[in-house]
N, C-alpha and C. Protein backbone atom coordinates (compact mmCIF):
# COMPACT_ATOMS: atom_id res chain seq x y z
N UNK A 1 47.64 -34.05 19.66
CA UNK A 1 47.23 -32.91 20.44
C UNK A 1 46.32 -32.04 19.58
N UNK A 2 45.35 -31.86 20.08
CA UNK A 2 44.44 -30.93 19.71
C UNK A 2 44.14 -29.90 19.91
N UNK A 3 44.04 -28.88 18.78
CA UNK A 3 44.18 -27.11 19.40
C UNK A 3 43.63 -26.57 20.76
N UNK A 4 44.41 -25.55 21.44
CA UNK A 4 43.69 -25.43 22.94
C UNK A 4 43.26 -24.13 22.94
N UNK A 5 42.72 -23.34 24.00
CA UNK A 5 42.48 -22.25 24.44
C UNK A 5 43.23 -22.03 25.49
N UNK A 6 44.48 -21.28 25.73
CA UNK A 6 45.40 -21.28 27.38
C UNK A 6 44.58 -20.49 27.64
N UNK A 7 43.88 -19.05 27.53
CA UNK A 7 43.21 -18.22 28.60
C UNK A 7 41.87 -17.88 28.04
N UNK A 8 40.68 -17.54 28.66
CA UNK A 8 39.71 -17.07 28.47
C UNK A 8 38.66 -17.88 28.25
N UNK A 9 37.90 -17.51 27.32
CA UNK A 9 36.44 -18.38 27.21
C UNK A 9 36.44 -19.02 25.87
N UNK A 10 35.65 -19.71 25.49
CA UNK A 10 35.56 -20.40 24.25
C UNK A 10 33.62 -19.44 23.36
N UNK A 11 33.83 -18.76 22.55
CA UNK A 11 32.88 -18.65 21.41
C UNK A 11 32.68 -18.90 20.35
N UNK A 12 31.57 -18.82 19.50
CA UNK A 12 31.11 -19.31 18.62
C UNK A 12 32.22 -18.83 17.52
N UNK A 13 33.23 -17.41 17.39
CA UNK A 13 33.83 -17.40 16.35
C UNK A 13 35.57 -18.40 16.47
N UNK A 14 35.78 -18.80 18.28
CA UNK A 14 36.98 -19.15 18.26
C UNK A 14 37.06 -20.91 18.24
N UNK A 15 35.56 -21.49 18.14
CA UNK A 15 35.31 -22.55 18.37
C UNK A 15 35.54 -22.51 16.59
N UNK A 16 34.92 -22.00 15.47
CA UNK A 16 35.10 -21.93 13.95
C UNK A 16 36.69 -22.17 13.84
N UNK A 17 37.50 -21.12 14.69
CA UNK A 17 38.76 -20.87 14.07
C UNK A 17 39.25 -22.62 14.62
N UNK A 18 38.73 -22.96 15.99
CA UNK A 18 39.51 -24.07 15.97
C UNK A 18 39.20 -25.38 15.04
N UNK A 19 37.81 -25.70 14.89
CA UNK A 19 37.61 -26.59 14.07
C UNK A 19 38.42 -26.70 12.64
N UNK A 20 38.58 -25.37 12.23
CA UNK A 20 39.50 -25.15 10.87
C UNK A 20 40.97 -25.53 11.00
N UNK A 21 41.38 -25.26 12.19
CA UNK A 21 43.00 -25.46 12.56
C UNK A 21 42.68 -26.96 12.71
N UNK A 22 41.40 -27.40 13.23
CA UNK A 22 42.19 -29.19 13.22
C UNK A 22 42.49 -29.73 12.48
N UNK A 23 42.06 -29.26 11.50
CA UNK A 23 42.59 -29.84 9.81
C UNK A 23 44.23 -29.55 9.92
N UNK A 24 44.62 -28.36 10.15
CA UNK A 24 46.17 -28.80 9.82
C UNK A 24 46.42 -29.30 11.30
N UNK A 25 45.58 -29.69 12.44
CA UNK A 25 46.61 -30.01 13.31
C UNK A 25 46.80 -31.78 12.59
N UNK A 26 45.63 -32.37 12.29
CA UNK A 26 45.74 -33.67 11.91
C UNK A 26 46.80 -33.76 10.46
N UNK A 27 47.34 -33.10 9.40
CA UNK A 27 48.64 -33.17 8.84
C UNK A 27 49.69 -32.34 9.93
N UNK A 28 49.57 -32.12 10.49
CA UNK A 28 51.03 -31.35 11.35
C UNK A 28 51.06 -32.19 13.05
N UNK A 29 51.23 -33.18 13.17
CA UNK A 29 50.49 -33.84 14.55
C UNK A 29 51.82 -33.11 15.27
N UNK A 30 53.02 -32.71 15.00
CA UNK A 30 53.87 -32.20 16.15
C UNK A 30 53.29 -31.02 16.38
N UNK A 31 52.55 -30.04 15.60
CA UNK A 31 52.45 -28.70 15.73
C UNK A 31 51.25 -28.31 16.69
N UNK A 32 51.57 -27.14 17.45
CA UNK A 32 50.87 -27.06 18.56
C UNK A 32 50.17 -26.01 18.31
N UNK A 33 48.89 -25.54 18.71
CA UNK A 33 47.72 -24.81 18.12
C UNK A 33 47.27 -24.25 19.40
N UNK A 34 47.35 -22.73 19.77
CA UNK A 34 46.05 -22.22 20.64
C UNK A 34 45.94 -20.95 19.94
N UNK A 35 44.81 -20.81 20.53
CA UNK A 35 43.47 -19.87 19.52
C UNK A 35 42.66 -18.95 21.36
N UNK A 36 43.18 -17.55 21.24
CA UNK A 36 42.10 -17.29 22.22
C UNK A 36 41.66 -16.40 22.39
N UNK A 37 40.40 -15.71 22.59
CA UNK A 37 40.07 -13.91 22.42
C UNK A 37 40.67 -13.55 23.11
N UNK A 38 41.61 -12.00 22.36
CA UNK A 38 42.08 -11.02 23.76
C UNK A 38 40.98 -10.21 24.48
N UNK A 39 40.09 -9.87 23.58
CA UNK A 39 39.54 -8.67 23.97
C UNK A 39 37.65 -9.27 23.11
N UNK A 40 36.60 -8.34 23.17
CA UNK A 40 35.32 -8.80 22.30
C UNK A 40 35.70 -8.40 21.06
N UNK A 41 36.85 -7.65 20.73
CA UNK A 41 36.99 -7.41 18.95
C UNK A 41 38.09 -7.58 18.40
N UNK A 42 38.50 -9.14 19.09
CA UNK A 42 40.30 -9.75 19.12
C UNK A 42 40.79 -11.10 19.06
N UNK A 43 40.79 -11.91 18.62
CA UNK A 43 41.35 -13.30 18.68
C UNK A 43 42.62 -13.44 18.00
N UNK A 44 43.20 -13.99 19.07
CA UNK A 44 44.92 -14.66 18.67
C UNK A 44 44.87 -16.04 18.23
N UNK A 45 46.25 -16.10 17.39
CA UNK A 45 46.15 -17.67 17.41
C UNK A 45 47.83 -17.73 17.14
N UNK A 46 48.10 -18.92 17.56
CA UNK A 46 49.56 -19.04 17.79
C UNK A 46 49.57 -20.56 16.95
N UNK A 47 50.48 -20.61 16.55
CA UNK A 47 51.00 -22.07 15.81
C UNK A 47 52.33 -22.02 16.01
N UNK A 48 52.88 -23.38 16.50
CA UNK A 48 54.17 -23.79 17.02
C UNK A 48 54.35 -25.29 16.10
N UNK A 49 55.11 -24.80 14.96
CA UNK A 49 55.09 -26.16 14.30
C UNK A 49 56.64 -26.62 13.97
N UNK A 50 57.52 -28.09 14.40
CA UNK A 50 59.01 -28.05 13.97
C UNK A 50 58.88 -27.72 12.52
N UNK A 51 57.58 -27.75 12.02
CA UNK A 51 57.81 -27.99 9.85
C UNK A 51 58.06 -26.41 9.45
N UNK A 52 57.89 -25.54 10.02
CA UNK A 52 58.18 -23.77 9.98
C UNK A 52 59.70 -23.36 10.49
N UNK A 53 60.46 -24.63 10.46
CA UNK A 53 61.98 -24.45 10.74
C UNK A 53 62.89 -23.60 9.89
N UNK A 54 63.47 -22.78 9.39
CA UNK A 54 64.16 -22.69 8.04
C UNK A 54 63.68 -22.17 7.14
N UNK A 55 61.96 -22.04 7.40
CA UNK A 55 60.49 -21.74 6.70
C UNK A 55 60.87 -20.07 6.53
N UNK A 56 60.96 -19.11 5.34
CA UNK A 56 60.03 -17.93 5.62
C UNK A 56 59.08 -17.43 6.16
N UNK A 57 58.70 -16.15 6.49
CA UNK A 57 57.56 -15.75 6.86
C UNK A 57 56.40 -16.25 6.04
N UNK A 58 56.75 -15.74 4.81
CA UNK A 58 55.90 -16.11 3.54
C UNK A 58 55.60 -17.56 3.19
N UNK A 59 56.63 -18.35 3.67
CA UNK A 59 56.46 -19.79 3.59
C UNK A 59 55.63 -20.10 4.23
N UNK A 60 55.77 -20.01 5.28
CA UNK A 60 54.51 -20.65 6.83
C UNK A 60 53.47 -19.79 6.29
N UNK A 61 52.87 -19.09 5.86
CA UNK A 61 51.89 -18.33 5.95
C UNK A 61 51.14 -19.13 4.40
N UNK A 62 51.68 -19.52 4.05
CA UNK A 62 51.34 -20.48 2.71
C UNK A 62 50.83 -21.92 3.22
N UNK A 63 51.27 -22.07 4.18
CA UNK A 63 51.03 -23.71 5.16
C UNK A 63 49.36 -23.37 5.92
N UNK A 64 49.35 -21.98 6.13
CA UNK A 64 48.11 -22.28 7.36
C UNK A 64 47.27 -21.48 7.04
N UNK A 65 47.38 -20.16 6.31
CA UNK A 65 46.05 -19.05 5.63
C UNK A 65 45.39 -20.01 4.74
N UNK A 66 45.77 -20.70 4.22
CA UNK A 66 44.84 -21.08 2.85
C UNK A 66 43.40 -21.93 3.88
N UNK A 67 43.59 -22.25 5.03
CA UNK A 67 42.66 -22.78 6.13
C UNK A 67 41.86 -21.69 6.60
N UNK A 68 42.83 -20.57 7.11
CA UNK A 68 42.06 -19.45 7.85
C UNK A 68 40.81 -18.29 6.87
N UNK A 69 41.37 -18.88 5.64
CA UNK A 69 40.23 -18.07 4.44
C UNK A 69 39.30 -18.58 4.47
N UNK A 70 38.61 -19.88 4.75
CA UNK A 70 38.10 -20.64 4.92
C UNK A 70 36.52 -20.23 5.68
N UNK A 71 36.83 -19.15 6.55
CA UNK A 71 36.58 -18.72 7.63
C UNK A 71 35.86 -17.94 7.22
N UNK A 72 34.14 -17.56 8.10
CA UNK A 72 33.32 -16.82 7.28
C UNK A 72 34.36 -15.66 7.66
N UNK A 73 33.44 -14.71 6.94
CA UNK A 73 34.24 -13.19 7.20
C UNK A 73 34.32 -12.86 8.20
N UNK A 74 33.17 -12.56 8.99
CA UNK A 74 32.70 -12.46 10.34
C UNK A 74 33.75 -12.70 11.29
N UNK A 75 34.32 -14.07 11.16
CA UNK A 75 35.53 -14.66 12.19
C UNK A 75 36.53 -14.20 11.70
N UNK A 76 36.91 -14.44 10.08
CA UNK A 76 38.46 -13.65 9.89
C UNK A 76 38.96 -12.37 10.31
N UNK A 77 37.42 -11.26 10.24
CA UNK A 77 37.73 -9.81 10.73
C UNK A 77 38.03 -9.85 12.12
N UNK A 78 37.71 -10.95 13.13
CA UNK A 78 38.39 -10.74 14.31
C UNK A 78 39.33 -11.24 14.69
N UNK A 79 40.48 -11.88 13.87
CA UNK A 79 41.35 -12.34 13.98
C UNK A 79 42.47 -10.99 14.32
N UNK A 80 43.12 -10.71 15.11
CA UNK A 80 44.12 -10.07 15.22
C UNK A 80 45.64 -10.30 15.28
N UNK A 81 45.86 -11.43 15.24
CA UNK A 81 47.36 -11.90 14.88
C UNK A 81 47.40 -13.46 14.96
N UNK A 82 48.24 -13.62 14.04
CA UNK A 82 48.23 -15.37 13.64
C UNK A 82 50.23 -15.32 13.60
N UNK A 83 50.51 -16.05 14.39
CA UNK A 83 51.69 -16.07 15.10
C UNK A 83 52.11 -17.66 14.71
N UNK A 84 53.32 -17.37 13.46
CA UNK A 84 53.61 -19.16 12.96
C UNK A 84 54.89 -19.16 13.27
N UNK A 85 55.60 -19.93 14.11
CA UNK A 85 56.88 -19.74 14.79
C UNK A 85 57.19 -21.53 14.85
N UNK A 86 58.73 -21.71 15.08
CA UNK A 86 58.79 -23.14 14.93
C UNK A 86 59.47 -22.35 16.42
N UNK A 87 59.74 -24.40 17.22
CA UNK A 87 59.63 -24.03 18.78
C UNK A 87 61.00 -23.20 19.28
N UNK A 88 61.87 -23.32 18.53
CA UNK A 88 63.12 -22.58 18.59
C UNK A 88 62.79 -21.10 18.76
N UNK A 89 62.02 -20.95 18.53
CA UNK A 89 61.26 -19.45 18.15
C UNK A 89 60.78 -18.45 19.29
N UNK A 90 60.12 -19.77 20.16
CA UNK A 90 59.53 -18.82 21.27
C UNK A 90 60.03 -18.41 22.15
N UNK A 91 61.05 -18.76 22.42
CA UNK A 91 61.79 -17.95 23.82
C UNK A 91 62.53 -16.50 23.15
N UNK A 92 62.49 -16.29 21.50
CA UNK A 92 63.16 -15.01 21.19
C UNK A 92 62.48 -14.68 20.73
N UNK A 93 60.82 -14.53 20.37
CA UNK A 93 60.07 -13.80 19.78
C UNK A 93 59.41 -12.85 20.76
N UNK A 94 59.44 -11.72 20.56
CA UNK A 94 58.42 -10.64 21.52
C UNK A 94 57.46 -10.80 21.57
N UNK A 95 56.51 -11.06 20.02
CA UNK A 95 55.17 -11.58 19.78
C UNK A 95 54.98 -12.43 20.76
N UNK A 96 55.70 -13.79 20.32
CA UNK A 96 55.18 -15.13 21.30
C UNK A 96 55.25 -14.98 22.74
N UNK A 97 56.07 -13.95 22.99
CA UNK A 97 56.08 -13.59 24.88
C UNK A 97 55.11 -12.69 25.01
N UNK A 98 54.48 -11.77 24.09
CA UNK A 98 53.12 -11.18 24.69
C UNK A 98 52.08 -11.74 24.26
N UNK A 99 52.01 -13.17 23.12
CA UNK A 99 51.13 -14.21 23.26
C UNK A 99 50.56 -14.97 24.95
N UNK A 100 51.81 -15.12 25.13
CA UNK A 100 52.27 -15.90 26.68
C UNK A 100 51.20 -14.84 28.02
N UNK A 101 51.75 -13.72 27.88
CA UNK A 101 51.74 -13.13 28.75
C UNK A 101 51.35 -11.51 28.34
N UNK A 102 50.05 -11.67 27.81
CA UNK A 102 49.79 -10.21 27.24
C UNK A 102 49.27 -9.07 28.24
N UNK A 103 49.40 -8.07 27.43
CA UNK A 103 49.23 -6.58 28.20
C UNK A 103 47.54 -6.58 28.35
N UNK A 104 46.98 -5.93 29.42
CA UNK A 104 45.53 -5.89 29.66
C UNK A 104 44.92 -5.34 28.44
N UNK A 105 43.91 -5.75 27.93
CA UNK A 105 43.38 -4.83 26.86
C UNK A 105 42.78 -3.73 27.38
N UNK A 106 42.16 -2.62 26.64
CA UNK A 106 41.47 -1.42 26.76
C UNK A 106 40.17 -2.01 26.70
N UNK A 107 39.88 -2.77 25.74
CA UNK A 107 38.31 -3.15 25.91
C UNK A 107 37.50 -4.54 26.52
């Protein structure tokens, strides 16, 4: 499976973020990847991986930033939340339910 977009449009900075995530999707083939602007000065990205089981915060964030640095500046500054949760995760995370189902933006 290859990273998706569930809502909105695809641009030039979320098309970067995904090409970078395919790299860990191809070592993480269970882990599930969407990437999508909330807003013009906002991109989410969610990672659902079983290997972030047991994982720290600090742990997972050691698995998938060293990719997202990668990233000209330009795209990292619009990153607004990078959400690393194993699947046990999402039905009790608040984050991942206003990933799911977010509030209208202002802009």
């Amino acid at each position: 499976m290859s990273p998706s977009v569930p809502r909105g449009k695809t641009d030039p900075a979320v098309k970067r973020i995904l090409e970078k995530l395919n790299q860990y999707q191809s070592e993480h083939p269970r882990a599930r990847i969407q990437v999508y602007r909330q807003n013009r000065f906002s991109i989410r990205i969610r990672v659902i991986d079983p290997a972030f089981q047991k994982l720290s915060r600090s742990e997972r964030a050691r698995m998938v930033w060293p990719l997202l640095r990668e990233l000209p500046d330009d795209t990292l500054t619009e990153v607004s939340m990078v959400l690393l949760i194993p699947p046990e995760e999402i039905e009790t995370s608040m984050v991942s339910r206003e990933f799911d189902d977010p509030l209208p933006s202002q802009f």
